[in-house]
N, C-alpha and C. Protein backbone atom coordinates (compact mmCIF):
# COMPACT_ATOMS: atom_id res chain seq x y z
N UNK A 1 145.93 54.12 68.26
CA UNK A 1 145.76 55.53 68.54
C UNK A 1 145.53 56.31 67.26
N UNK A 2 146.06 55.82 66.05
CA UNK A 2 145.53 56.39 64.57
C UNK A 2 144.34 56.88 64.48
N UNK A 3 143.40 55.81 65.12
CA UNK A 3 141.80 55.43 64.48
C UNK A 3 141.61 56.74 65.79
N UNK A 4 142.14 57.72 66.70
CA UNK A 4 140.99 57.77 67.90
C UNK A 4 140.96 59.64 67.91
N UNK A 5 141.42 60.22 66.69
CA UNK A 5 140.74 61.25 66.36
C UNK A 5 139.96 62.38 67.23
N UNK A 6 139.14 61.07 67.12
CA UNK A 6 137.68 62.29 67.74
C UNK A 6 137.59 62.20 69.07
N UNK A 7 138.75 61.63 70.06
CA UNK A 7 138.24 61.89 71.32
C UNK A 7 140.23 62.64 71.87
N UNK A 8 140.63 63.28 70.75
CA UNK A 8 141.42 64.17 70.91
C UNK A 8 143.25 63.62 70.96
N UNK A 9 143.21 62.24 70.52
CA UNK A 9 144.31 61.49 70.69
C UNK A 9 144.91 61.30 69.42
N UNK A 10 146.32 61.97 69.09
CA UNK A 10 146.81 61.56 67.61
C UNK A 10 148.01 61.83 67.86
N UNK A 11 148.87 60.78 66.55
CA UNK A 11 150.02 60.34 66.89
C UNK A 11 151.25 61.29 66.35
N UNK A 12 152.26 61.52 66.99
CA UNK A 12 153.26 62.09 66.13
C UNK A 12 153.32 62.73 64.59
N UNK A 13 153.13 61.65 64.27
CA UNK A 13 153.11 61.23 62.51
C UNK A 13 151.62 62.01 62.24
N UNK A 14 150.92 61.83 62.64
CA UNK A 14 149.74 62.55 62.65
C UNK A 14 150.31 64.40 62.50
N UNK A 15 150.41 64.50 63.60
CA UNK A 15 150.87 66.29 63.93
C UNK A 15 151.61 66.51 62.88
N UNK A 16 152.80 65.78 62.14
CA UNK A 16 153.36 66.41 61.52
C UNK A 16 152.25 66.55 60.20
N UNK A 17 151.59 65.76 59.78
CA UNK A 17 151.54 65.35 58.72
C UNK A 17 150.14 66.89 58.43
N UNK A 18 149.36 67.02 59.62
CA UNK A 18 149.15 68.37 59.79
C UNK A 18 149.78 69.88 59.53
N UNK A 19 150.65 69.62 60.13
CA UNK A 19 151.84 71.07 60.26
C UNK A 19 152.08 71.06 58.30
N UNK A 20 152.50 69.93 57.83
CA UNK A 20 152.66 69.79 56.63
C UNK A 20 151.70 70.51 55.74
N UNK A 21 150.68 69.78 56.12
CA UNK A 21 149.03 69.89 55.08
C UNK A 21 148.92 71.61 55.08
N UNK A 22 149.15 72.06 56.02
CA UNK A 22 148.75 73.85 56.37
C UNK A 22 150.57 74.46 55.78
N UNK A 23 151.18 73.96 55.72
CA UNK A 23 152.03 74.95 54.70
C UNK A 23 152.93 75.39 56.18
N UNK A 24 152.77 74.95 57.51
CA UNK A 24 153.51 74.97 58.44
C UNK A 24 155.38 74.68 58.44
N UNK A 25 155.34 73.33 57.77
CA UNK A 25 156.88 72.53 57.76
C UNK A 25 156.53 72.74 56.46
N UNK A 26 157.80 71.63 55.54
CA UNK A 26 158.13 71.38 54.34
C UNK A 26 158.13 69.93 54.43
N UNK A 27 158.10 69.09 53.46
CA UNK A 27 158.20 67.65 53.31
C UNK A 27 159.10 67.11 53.98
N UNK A 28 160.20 67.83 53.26
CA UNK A 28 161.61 67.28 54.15
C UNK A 28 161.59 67.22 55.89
N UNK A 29 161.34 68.55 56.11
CA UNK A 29 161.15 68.56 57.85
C UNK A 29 160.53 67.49 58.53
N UNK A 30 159.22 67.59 57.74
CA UNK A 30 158.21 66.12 58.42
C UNK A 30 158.92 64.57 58.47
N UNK A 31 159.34 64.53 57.05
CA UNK A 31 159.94 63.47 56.55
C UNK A 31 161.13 62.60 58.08
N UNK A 32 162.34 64.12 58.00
CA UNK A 32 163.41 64.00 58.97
C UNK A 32 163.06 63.46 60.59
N UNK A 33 162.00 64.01 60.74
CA UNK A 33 161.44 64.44 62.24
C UNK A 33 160.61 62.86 62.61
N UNK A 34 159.84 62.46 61.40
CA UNK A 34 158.82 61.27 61.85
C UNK A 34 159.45 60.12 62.18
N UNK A 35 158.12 59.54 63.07
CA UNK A 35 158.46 58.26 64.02
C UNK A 35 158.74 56.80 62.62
N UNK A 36 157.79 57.55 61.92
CA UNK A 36 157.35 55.97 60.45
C UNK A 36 157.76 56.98 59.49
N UNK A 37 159.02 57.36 58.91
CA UNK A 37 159.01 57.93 58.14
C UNK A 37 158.21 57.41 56.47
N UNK A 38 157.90 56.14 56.41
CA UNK A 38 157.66 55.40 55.32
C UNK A 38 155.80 55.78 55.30
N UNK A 39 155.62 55.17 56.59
CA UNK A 39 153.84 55.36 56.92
C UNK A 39 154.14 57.40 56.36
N UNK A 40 154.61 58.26 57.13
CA UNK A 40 154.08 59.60 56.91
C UNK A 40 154.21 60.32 55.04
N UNK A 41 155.33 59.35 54.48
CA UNK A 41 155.69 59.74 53.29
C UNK A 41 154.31 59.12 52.06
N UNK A 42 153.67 57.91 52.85
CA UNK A 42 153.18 57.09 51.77
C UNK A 42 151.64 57.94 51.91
N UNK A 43 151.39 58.55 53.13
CA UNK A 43 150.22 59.49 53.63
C UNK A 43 150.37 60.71 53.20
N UNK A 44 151.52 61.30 52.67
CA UNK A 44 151.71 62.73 52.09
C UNK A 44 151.83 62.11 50.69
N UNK A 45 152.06 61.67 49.75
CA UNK A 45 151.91 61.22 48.47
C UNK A 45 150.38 60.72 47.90
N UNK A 46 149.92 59.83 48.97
CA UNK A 46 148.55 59.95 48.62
C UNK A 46 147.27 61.35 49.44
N UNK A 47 147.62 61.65 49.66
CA UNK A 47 146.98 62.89 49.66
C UNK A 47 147.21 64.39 49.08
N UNK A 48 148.36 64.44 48.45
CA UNK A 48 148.77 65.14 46.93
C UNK A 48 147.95 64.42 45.95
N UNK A 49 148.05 63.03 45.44
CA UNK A 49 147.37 62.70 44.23
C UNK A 49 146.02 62.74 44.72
N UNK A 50 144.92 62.96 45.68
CA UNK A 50 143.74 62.77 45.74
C UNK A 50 143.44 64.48 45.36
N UNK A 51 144.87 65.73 46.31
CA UNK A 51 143.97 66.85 45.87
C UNK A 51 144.14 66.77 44.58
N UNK A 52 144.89 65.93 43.57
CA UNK A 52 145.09 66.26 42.01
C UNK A 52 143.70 66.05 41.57
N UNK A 53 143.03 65.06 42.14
CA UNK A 53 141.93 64.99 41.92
C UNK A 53 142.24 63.10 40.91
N UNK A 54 143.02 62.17 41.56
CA UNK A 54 143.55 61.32 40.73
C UNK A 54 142.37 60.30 40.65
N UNK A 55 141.69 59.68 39.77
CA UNK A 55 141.07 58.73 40.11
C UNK A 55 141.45 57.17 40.15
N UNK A 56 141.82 56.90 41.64
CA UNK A 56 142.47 55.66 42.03
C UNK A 56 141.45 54.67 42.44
N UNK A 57 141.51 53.56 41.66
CA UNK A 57 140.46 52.28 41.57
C UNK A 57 140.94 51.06 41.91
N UNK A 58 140.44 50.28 42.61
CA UNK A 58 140.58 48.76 42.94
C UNK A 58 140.77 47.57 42.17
């Protein structure tokens, strides 16, 4: 259900991680509240270092 986006289906962890991105919740809130707290934390850390603008290579 991760991958299915575009036909209007997203997961928990998803919503929060939204509510987050817009300045809605705080880290902590999302953090407390999520189903994968590990999956939503490792998805809010890398998407802080990408807006840093980090350049992460293979």
């Amino acid at each position: 259900m991760a991958d299915n986006n575009n036909i209007g289906m997203v997961t928990f962890d998803q919503s929060l991680f939204k509510l987050f991105s817009n300045g809605k919740i705080d880290e902590d809130n999302a953090l407390a509240n999520a189903d994968s707290r590990n999956d939503l934390s490792l998805k809010i850390r890398f998407s802080a270092e990408g807006a840093r603008g980090s350049s992460f290579t293979a």
